[in-house]
C-alpha atoms as a PDB file:
ATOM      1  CA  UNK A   1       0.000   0.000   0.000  1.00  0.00           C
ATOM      2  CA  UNK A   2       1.415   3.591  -0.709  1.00  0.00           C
ATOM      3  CA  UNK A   3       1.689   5.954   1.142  1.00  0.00           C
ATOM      4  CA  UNK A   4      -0.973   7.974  -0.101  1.00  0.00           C
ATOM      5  CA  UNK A   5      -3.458   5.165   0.821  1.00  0.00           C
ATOM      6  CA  UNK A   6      -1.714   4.986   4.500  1.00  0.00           C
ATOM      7  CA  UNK A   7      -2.442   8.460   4.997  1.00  0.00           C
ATOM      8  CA  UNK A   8      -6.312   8.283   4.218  1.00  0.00           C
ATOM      9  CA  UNK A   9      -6.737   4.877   6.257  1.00  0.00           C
ATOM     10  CA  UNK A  10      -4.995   7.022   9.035  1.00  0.00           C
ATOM     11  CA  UNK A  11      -7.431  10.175   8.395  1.00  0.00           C
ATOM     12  CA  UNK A  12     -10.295   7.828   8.002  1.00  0.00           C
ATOM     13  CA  UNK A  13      -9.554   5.662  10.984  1.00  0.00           C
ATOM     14  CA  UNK A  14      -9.148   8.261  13.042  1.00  0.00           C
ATOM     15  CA  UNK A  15     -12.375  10.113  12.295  1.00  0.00           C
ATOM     16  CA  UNK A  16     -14.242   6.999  13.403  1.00  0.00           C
ATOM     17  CA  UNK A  17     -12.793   7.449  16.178  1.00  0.00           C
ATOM     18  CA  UNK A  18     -13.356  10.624  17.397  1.00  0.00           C
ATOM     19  CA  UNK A  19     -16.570  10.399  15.943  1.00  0.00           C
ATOM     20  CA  UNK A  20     -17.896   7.337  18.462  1.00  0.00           C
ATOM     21  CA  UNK A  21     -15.971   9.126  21.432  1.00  0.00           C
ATOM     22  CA  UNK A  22     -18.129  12.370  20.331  1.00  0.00           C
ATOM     23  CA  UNK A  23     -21.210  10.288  19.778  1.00  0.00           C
ATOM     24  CA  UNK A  24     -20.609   8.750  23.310  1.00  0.00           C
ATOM     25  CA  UNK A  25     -19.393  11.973  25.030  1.00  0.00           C
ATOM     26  CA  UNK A  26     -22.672  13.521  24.154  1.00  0.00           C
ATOM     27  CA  UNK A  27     -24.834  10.803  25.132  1.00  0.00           C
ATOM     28  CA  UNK A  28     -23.579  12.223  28.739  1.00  0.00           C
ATOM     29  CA  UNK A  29     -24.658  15.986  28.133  1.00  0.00           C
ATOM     30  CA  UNK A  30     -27.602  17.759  30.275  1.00  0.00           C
ATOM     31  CA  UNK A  31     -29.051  18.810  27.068  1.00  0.00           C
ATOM     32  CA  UNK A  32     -28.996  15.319  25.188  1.00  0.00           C
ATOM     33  CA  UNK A  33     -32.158  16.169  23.318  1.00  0.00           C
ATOM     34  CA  UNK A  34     -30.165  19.165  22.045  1.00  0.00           C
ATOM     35  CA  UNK A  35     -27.548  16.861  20.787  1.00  0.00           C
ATOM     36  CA  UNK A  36     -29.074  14.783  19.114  1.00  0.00           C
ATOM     37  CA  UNK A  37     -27.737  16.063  15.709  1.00  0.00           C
ATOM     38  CA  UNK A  38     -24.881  15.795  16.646  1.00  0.00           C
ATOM     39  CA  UNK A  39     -24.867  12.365  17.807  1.00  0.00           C
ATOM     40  CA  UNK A  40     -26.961  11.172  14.375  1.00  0.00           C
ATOM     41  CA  UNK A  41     -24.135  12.718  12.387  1.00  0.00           C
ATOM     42  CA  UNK A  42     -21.160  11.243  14.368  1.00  0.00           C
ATOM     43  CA  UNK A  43     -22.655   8.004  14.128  1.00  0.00           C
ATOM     44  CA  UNK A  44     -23.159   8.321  10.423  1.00  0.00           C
ATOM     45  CA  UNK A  45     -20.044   9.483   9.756  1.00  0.00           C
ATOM     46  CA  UNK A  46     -18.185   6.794  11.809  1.00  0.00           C
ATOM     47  CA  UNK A  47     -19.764   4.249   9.551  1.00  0.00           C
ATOM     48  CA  UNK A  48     -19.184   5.704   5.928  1.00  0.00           C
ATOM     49  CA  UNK A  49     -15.649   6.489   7.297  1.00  0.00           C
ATOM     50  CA  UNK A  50     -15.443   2.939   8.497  1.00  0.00           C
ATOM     51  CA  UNK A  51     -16.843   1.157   4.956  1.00  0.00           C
ATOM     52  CA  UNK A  52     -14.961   4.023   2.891  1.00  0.00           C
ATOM     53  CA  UNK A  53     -11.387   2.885   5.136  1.00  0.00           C
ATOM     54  CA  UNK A  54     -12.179  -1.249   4.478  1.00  0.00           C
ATOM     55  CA  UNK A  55     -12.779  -0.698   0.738  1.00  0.00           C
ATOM     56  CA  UNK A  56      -9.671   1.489   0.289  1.00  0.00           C
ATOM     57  CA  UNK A  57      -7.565  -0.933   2.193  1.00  0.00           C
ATOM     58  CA  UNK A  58      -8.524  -3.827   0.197  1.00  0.00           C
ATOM     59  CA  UNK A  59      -8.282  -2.072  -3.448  1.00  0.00           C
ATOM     60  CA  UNK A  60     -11.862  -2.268  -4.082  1.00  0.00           C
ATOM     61  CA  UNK A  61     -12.634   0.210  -7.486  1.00  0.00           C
ATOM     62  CA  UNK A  62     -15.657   0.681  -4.772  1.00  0.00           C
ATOM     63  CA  UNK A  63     -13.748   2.727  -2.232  1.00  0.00           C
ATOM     64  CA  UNK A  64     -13.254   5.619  -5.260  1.00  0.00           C
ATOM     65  CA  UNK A  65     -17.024   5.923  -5.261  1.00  0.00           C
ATOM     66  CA  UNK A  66     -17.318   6.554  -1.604  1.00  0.00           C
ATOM     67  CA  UNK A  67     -14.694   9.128  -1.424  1.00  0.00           C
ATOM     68  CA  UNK A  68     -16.653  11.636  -2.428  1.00  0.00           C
ATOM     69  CA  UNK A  69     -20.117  10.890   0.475  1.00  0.00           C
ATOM     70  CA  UNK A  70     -17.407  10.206   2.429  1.00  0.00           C
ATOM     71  CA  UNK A  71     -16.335  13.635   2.170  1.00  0.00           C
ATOM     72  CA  UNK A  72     -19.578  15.146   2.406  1.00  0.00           C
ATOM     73  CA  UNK A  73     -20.558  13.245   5.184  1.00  0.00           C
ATOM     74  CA  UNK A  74     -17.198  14.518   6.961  1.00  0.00           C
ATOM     75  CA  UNK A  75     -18.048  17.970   6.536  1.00  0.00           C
ATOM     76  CA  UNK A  76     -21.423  17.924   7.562  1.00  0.00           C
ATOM     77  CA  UNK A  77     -20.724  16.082  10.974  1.00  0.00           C
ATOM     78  CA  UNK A  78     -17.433  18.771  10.911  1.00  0.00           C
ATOM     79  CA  UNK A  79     -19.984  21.623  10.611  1.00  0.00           C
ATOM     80  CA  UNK A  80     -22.403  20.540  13.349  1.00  0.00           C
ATOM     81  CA  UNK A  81     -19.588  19.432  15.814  1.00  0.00           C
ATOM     82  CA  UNK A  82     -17.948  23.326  15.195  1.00  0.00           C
ATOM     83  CA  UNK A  83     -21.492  24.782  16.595  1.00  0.00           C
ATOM     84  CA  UNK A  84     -20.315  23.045  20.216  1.00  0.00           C
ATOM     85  CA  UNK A  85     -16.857  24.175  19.904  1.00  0.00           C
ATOM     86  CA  UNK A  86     -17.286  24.708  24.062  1.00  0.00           C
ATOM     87  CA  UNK A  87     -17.025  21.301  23.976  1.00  0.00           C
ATOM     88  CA  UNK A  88     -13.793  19.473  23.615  1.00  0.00           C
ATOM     89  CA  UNK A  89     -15.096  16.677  22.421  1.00  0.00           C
ATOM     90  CA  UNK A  90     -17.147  18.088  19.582  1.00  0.00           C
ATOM     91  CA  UNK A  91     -14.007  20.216  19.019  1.00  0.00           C
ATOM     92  CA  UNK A  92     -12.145  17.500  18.822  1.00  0.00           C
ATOM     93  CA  UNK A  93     -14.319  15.411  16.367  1.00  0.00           C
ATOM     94  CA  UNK A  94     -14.742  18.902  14.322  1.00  0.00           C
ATOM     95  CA  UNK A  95     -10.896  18.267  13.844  1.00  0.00           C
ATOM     96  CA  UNK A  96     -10.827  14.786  12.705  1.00  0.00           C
ATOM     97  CA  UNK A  97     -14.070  15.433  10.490  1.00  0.00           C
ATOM     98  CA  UNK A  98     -11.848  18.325   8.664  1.00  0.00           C
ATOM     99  CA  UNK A  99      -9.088  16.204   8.109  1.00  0.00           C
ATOM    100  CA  UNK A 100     -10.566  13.420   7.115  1.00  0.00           C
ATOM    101  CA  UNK A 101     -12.275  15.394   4.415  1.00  0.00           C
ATOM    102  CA  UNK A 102      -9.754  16.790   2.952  1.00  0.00           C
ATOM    103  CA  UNK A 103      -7.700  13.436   2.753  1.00  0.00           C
ATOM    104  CA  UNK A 104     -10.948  12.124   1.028  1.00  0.00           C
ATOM    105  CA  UNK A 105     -11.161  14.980  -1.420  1.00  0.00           C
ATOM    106  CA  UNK A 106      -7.016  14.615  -1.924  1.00  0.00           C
ATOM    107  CA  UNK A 107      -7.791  10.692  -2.860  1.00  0.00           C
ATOM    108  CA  UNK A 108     -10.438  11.383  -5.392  1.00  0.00           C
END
């Protein structure tokens, strides 16, 4: 696997998990009805981070297509995590989300 590749798995694997520890992190909020976008984007986006990361690593033509919801999906959870920014675990997710992105968009 190149190096290229290495980096994305890295950027992808990572985002999954920031994304559960946000997902779980806000679970434990006062406010967890206020949250709950949050916590429906972090789970989405740990999964199509998760699928897009297996495909990639096994040379599936697949993984290509995903890049680009993968992506999307990164920046929306990226966006919603940035409105909690008080948070350091939203912050922290925001992070992963934008990185992750652009090492999807870099890929495609």
């Amino acid at each position: 696997m190149n190096n290229q590749h290495q980096s994305l798995l890295d950027a992808l694997n990572a985002c999954v998990a920031a994304c559960e520890w946000c997902a779980t992190a806000c679970l434990q909020e006062p406010d967890v009805k206020m949250m709950v976008p949050c916590i429906s984007l972090d789970r989405d986006c740990a999964d199509i981070c998760a699928l897009t990361a297996r495909l990639v690593a096994r040379g599936s033509v697949h993984g290509q297509h995903l890049l680009r919801e993968c992506a999307e999906v990164c920046k929306a959870c990226g966006d919603e995590c940035a409105k909690h920014s008080h948070m350091q675990h939203c912050q922290e997710c925001a992070d992963a989300c934008r990185r992750c992105e652009e090492a999807c968009r870099a890929a495609m």
